[in-house]
Protein backbone atom coordinates (compact mmCIF):
# COMPACT_ATOMS: atom_id res chain seq x y z
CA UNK A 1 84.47 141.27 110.37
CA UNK A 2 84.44 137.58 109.39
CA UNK A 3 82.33 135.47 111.74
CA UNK A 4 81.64 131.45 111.24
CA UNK A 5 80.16 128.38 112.63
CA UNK A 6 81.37 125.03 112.02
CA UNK A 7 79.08 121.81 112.83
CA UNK A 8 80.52 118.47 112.24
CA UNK A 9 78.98 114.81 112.23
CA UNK A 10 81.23 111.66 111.25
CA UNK A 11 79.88 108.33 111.68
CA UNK A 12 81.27 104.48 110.37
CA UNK A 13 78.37 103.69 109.30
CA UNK A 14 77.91 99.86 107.86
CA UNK A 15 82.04 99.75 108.29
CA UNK A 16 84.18 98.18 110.76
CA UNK A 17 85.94 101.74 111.28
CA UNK A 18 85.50 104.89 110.42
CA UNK A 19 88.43 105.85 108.37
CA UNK A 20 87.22 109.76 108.30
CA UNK A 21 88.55 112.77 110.14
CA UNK A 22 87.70 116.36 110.03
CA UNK A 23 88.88 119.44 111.93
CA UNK A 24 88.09 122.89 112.56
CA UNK A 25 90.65 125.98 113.51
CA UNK A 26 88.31 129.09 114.16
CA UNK A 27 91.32 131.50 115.64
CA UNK A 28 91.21 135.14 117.17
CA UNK A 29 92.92 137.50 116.10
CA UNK A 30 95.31 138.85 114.77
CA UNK A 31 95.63 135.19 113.00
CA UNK A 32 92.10 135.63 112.16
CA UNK A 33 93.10 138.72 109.77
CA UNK A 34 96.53 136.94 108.42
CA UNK A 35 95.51 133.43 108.58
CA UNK A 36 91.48 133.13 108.18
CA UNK A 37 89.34 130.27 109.26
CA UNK A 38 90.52 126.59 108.55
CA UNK A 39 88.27 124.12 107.87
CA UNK A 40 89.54 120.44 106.77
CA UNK A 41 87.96 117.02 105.73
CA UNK A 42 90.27 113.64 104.80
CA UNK A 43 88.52 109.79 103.82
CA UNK A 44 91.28 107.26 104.05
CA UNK A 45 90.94 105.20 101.24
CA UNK A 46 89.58 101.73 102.14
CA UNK A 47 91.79 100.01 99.95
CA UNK A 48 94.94 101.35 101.75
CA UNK A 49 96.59 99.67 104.46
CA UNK A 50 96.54 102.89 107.11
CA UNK A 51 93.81 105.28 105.62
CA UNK A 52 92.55 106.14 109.10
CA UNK A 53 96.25 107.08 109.73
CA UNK A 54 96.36 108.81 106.45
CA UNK A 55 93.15 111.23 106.98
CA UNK A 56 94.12 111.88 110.53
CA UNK A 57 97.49 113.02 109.34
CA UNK A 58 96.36 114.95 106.62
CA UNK A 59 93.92 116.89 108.79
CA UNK A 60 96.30 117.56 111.94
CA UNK A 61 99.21 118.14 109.78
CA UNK A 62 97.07 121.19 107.59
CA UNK A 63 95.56 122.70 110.96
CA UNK A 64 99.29 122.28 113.09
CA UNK A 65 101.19 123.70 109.82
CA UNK A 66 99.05 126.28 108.43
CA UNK A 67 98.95 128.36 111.69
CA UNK A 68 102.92 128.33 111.93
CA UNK A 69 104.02 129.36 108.62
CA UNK A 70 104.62 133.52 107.81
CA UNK A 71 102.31 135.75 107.69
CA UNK A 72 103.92 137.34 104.77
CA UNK A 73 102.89 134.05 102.80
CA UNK A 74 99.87 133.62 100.56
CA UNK A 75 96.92 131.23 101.12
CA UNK A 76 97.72 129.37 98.33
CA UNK A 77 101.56 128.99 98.75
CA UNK A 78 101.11 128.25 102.56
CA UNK A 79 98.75 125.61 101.20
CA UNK A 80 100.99 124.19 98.45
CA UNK A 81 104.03 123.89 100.93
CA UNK A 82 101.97 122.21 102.99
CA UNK A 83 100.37 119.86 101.29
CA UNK A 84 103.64 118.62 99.06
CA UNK A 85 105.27 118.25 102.62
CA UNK A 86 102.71 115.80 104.10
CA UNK A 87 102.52 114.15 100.34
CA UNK A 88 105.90 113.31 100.56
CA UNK A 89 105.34 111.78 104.27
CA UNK A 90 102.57 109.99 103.54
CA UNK A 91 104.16 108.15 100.24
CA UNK A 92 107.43 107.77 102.03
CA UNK A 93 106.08 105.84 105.17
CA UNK A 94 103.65 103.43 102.95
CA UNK A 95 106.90 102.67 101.18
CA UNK A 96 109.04 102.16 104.08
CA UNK A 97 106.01 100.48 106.18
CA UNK A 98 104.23 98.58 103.23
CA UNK A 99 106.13 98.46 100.10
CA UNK A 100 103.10 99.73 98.80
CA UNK A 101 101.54 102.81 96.44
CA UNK A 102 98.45 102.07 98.70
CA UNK A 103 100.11 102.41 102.27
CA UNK A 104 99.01 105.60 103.62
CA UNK A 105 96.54 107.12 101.33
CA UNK A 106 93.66 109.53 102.23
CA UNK A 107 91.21 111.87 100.17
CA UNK A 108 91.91 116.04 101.26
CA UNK A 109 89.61 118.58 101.09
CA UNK A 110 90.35 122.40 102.44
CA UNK A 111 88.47 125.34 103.36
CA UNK A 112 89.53 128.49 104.37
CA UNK A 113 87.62 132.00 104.50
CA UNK A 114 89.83 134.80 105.02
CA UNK A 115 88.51 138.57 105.24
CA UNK A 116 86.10 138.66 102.10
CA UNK A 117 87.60 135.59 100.04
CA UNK A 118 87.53 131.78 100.03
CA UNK A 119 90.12 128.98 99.36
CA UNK A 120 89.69 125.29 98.36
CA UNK A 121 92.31 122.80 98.36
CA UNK A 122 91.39 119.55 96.74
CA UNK A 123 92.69 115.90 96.04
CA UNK A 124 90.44 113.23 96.31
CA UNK A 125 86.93 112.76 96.04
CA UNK A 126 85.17 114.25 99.49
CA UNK A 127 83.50 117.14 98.22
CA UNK A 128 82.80 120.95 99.62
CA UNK A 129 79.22 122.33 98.24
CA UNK A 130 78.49 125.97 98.84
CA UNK A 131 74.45 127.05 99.51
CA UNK A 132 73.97 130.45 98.59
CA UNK A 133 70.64 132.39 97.78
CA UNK A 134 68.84 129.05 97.33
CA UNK A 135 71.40 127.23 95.01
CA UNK A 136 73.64 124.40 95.63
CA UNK A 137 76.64 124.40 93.74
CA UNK A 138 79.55 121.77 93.76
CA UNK A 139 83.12 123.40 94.27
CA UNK A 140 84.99 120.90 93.64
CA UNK A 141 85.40 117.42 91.36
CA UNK A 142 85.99 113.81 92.31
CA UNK A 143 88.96 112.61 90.86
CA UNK A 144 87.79 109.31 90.62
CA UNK A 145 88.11 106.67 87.25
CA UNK A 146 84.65 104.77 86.81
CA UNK A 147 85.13 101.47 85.60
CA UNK A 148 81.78 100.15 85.61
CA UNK A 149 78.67 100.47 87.22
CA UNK A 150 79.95 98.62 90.78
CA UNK A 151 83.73 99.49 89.78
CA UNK A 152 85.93 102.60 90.34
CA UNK A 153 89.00 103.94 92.06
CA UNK A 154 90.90 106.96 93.35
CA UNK A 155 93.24 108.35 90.57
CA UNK A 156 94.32 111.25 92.71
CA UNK A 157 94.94 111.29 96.41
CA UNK A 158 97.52 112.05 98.99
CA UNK A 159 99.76 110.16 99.59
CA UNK A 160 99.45 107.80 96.24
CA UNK A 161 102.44 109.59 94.28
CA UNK A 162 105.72 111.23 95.48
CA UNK A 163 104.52 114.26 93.45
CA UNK A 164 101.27 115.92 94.46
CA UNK A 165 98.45 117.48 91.87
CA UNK A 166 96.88 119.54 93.92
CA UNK A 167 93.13 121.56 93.00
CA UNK A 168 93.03 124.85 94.27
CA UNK A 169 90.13 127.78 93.64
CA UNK A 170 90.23 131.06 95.45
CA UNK A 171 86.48 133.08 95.07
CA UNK A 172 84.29 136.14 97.08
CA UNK A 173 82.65 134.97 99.96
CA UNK A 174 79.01 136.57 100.64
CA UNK A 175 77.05 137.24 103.83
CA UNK A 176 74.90 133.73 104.54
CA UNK A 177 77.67 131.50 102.43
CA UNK A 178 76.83 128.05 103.23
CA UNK A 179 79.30 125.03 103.02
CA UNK A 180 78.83 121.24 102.97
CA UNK A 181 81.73 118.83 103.67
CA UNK A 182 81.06 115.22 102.87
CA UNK A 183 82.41 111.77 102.26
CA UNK A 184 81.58 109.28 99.92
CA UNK A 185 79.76 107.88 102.84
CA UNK A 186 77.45 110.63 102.39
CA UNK A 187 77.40 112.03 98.57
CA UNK A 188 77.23 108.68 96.85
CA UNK A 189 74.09 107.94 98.89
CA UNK A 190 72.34 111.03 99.24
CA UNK A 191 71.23 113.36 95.93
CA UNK A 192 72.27 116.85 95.79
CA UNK A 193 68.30 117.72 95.86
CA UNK A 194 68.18 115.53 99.05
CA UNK A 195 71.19 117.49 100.75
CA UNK A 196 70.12 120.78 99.57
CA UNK A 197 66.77 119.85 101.42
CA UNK A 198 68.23 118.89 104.96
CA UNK A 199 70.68 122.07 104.69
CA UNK A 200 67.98 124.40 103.81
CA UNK A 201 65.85 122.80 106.75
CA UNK A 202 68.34 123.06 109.63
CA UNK A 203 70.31 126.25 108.53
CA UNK A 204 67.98 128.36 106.42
């Protein structure tokens, strides 16, 4: 039987707002057997004119939607159908709102563990690490350009394009599977040695 915990922590930081939102959906069943365990993490982008509006709808719309749609559907097209619906949203109301590319735009990062198996769905670049036996491993990649040194932007996000390119990775979970959910506000100031430290201190 599939048992998880979910801790969160979310915090401005040196920001006027905090333009992050996260959310949890641990169900019973029988959606625990057809659906699995939702977890969800969204950065507006700071650049954008609503990107706390952006992340909240990403993660709201994913937990709402995914519980609703058919059982008889995969992970992975539940996902898709999902995520190219609130895509299309998002772009059309920064339009409509903002005449603007940049309107309502907002990094996206899903997990979901499901009987023996894991999901990722991934735009953006808010990352999901997995811990297991001792070694930290990044699941997913930023899709972010680097400029320079002090330069670099977004090239993939929701809510950017009226078309969505979306990363997705299905893989076997194992007994003691750890997973780390950050923002920017955390990975691009922390090391991977530093968070594998903490993690391995307060869950290990």
């Amino acid at each position: 039987m599939l048992e998880v915990s979910v801790g969160a922590y979310s915090d401005k930081g040196i920001k006027d707002d905090n333009e992050d939102c996260y959310g949890a959906e641990i169900v019973n069943e029988p959606q625990l057997t057809h659906k699995g365990v939702a977890v969800v993490i969204a950065d507006g982008m700071s650049g954008s004119d609503a990107g706390k509006e952006a992340s909240h709808c990403c993660v709201s719309s994913f937990l709402n939607d995914y519980y609703s749609t058919p059982e008889s559907w995969s992970v992975k097209h539940a996902g898709q159908k999902i995520l190219s619906a609130t895509n299309s949203w998002l772009f059309s109301q920064g339009q409509q709102r903002y005449g603007s590319t940049k309107g309502l735009v907002s990094t996206l990062s899903i997990l979901i563990c499901k009987s023996t198996s894991g999901y990722i769905f991934h735009v953006g670049d808010s990352r999901i690490y997995r811990l297991r036996k001792g070694n930290l491993e990044l699941m997913t990649r930023d899709h972010r350009i680097q400029i320079s040194a002090e330069k670099n932007y977004l090239n993939r996000a929701m809510g950017i394009e009226p078309r969505l390119d979306v990363d997705y990775k299905s893989f076997p979970l194992e007994k003691g599977d750890l997973f780390i959910m950050t923002t920017d506000g955390v990975h691009d100031f922390i090391t991977e040695k530093k968070l594998k430290s903490i993690a391995q201190q307060q869950f290990e």
